[in-house]
Every structure is written in structure tokens, then in C-alpha cells.
Protein backbone atom coordinates (compact mmCIF):
# COMPACT_ATOMS: atom_id res chain seq x y z
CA UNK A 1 58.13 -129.72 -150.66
CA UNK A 2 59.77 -132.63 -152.66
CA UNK A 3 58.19 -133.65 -155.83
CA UNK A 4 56.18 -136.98 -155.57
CA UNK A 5 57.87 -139.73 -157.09
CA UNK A 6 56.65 -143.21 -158.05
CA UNK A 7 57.64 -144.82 -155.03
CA UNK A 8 54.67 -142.37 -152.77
CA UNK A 9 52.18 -145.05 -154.51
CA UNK A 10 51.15 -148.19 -153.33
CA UNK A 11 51.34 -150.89 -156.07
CA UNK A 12 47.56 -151.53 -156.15
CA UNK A 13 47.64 -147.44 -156.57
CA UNK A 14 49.92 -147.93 -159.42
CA UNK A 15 47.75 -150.56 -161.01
CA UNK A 16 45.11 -148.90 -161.16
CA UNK A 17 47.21 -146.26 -162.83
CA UNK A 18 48.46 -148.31 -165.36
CA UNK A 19 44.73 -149.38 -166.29
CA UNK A 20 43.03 -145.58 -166.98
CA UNK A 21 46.27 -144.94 -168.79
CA UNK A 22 44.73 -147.77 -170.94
CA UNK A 23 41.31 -146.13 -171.09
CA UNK A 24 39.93 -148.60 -168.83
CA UNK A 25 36.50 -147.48 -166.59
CA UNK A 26 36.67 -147.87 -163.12
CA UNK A 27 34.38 -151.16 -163.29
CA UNK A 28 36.34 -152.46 -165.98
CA UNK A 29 39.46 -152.08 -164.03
CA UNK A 30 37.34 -153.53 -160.68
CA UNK A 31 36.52 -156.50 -162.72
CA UNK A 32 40.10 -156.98 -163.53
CA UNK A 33 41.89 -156.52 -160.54
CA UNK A 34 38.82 -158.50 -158.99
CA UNK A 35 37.96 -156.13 -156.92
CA UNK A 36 35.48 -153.48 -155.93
CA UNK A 37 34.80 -150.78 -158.47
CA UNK A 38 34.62 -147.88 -155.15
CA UNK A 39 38.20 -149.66 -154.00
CA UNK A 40 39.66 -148.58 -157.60
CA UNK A 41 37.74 -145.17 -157.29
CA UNK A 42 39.62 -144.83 -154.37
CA UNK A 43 43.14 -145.60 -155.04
CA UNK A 44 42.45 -143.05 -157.84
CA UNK A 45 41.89 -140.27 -155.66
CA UNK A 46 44.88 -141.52 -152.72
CA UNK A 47 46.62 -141.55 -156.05
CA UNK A 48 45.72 -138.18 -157.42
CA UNK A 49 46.15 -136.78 -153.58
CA UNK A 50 49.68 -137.79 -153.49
CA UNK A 51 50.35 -136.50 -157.02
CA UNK A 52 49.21 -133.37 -156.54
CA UNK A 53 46.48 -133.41 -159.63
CA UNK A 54 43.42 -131.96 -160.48
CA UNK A 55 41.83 -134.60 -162.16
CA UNK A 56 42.44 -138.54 -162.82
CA UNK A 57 43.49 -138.14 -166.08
CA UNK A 58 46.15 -135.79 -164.44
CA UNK A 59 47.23 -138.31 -162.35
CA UNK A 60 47.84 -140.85 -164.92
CA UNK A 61 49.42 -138.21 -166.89
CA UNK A 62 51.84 -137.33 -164.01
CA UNK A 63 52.39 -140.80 -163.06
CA UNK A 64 53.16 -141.97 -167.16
CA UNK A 65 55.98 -139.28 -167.06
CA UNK A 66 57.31 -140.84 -164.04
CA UNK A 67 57.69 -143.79 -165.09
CA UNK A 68 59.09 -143.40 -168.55
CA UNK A 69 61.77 -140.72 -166.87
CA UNK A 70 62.87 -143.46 -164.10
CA UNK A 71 63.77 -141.05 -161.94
CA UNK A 72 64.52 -141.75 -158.21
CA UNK A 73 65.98 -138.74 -157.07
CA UNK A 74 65.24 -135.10 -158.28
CA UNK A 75 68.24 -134.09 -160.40
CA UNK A 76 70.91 -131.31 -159.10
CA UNK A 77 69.95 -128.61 -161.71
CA UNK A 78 66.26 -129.02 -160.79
CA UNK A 79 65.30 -125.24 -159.79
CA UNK A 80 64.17 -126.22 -156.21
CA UNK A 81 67.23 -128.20 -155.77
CA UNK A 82 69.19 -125.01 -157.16
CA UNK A 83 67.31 -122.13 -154.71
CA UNK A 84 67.50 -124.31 -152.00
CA UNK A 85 71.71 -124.66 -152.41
CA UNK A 86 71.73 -120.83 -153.29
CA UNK A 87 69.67 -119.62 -150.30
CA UNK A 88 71.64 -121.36 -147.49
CA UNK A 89 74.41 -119.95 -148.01
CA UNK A 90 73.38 -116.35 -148.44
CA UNK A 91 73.60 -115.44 -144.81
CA UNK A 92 76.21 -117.44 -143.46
CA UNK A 93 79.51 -115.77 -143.35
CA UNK A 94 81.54 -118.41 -145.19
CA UNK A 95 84.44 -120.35 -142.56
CA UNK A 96 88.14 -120.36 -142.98
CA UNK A 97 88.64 -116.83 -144.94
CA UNK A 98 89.49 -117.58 -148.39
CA UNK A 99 89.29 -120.96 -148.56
CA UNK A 100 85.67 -120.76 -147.60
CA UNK A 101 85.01 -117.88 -150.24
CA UNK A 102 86.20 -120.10 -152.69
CA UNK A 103 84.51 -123.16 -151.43
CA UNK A 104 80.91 -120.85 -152.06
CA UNK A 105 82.11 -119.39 -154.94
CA UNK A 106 82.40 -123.19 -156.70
CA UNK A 107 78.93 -124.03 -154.95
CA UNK A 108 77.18 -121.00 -156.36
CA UNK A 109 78.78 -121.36 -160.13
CA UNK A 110 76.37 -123.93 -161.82
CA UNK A 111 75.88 -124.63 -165.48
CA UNK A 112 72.32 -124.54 -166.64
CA UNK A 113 71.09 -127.51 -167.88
CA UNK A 114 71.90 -128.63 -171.66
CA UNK A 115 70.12 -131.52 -173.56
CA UNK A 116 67.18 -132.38 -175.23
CA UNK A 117 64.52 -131.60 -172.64
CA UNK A 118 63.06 -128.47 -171.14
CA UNK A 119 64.02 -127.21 -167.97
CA UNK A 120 61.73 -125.10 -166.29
CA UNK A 121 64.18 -123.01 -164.80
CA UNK A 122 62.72 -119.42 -163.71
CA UNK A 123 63.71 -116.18 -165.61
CA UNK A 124 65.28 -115.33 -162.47
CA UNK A 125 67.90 -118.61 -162.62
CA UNK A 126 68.07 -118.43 -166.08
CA UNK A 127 69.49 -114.52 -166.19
CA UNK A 128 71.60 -115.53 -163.30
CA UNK A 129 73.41 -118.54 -165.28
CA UNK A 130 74.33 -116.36 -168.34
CA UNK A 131 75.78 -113.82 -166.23
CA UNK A 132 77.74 -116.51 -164.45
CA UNK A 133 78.82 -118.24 -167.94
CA UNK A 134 79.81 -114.43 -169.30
CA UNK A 135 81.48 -113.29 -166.07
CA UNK A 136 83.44 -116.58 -165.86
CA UNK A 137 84.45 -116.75 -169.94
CA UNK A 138 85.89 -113.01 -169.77
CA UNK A 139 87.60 -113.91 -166.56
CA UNK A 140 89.14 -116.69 -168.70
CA UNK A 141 89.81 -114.83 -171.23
CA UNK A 142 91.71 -112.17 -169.20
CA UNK A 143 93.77 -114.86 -167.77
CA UNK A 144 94.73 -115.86 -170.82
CA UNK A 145 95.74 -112.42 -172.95
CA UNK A 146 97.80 -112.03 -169.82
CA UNK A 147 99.67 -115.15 -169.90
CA UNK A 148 100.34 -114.63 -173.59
CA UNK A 149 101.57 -110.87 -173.17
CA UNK A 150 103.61 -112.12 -170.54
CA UNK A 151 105.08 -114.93 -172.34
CA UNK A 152 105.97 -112.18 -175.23
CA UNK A 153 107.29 -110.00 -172.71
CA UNK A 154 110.12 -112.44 -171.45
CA UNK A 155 110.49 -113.55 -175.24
CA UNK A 156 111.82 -110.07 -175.88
């Protein structure tokens, strides 16, 4: 299921929105939009359908965030996005014998997300990045004590 985004809602949907984000009653917002206070209750609940809320309040809540993230398209670190890549390729024997293994090996070897904002990654994903970010740094670390003792070597 893909998270609903502001584009699900119809404008008069969004309006109406907009207007209990202010605090505004249904009437009051009926009287404003000029029209009927049961049309605005009911873009209210299309509106909290679509959003997947319990309540109004919810809704405008949900919707609010939307807005002020701008978001049109779920990002790629966003943990459906993430099981959904991970799981398709789990069964599939991967084509063209190295090259492939490689090709999954890049697609499975994702950074967690870094910034200012939480990510709601599951325990699961999250125990799975660090291993990839330790397994990965002493792999690159290997590479490199062997370079150097093999530069010393031929310096000999």
C-alpha cells in the first residue's frame, strides 16, 4: 500500500483542510466556502478515508505534514520502499554469474538515512544497516593494510 499523498485529495477536500487546521467549525467553514455545512462534513470524512485517520483532527494533522514536507514521491530509504527492493530479489537466482552477484550485492548495500529527521526504520533494518556499514568498513580496511604491506614488500 503506498502512503497517501496530497495529490489523493480533491481541492475542495483540501480546503476544507486548510480551514479546521485554522480551528474553524464545520458551519464556519460552510459559510465560507458558501456552501453546505453536511458538504464540508463530508469532504472531512472522504478526506480522513483517504488519509487513513482516526479522527479529523488526524486528518488535518496528516495532511499539515504533507504539505510542509512537499513530498511527491516516497523517498528511497523509506522502509517500505527498502523491504520491497530487498524482498524481490531474495528468490531470484541473480543472471549473468558474477556480474549479477555484484549487481545485487550494490542493490542490497544501502546507507541508512542521516539528517535531521527521524526515520522510522524497523529494528530489523536498522541492525541490518550497521552490519552492512561494519562488514563493508573492515572489508575496506583489509584492502587497504594489504595494499600498504604490499607496497612495503616491493620497497624492500
Amino acid at each position: 500500500m503506498t502512503p497517501p499523498s496530497p495529490g489523493d485529495l480533491t481541492e475542495g477536500q483540501k480546503q476544507c483542510l486548510r480551514l479546521v487546521g485554522q480551528h474553524l467549525t464545520s458551519k464556519e467553514i460552510a459559510r465560507k466556502l458558501d456552501i453546505s455545512h453536511f458538504t464540508v462534513d463530508q469532504r472531512l470524512d472522504s478526506a480522513r478515508r483517504k488519509l487513513n485517520a482516526q479522527s479529523r483532527k488526524d486528518a488535518v494533522r496528516i495532511f499539515m505534514a504533507m504539505e510542509q514536507e512537499k513530498l511527491s514521491e516516497p523517498l528511497v530509504y523509506e522502509p517500505g520502499v527498502i523491504a520491497a527492493a530487498g524482498e524481490s530479489h531474495i528468490h531470484n537466482r541473480p543472471p549473468g554469474g558474477w556480474k549479477g552477484m555484484l549487481a545485487v550485492a550494490m542493490r542490497r548495500m544501502t546507507v541508512p538515512p542521516v539528517g535531521g529527521k527521524r526515520h522510522h526504520l524497523p529494528k530489523r533494518e536498522i541492525l541490518v544497516q550497521t552490519l552492512n556499514i561494519a562488514f563493508f568498513s573492515s572489508l575496506l580496511i583489509a584492502m587497504v593494510v594489504i595494499i600498504l604491506t604490499g607496497t612495503l614488500r616491493l620497497f624492500r
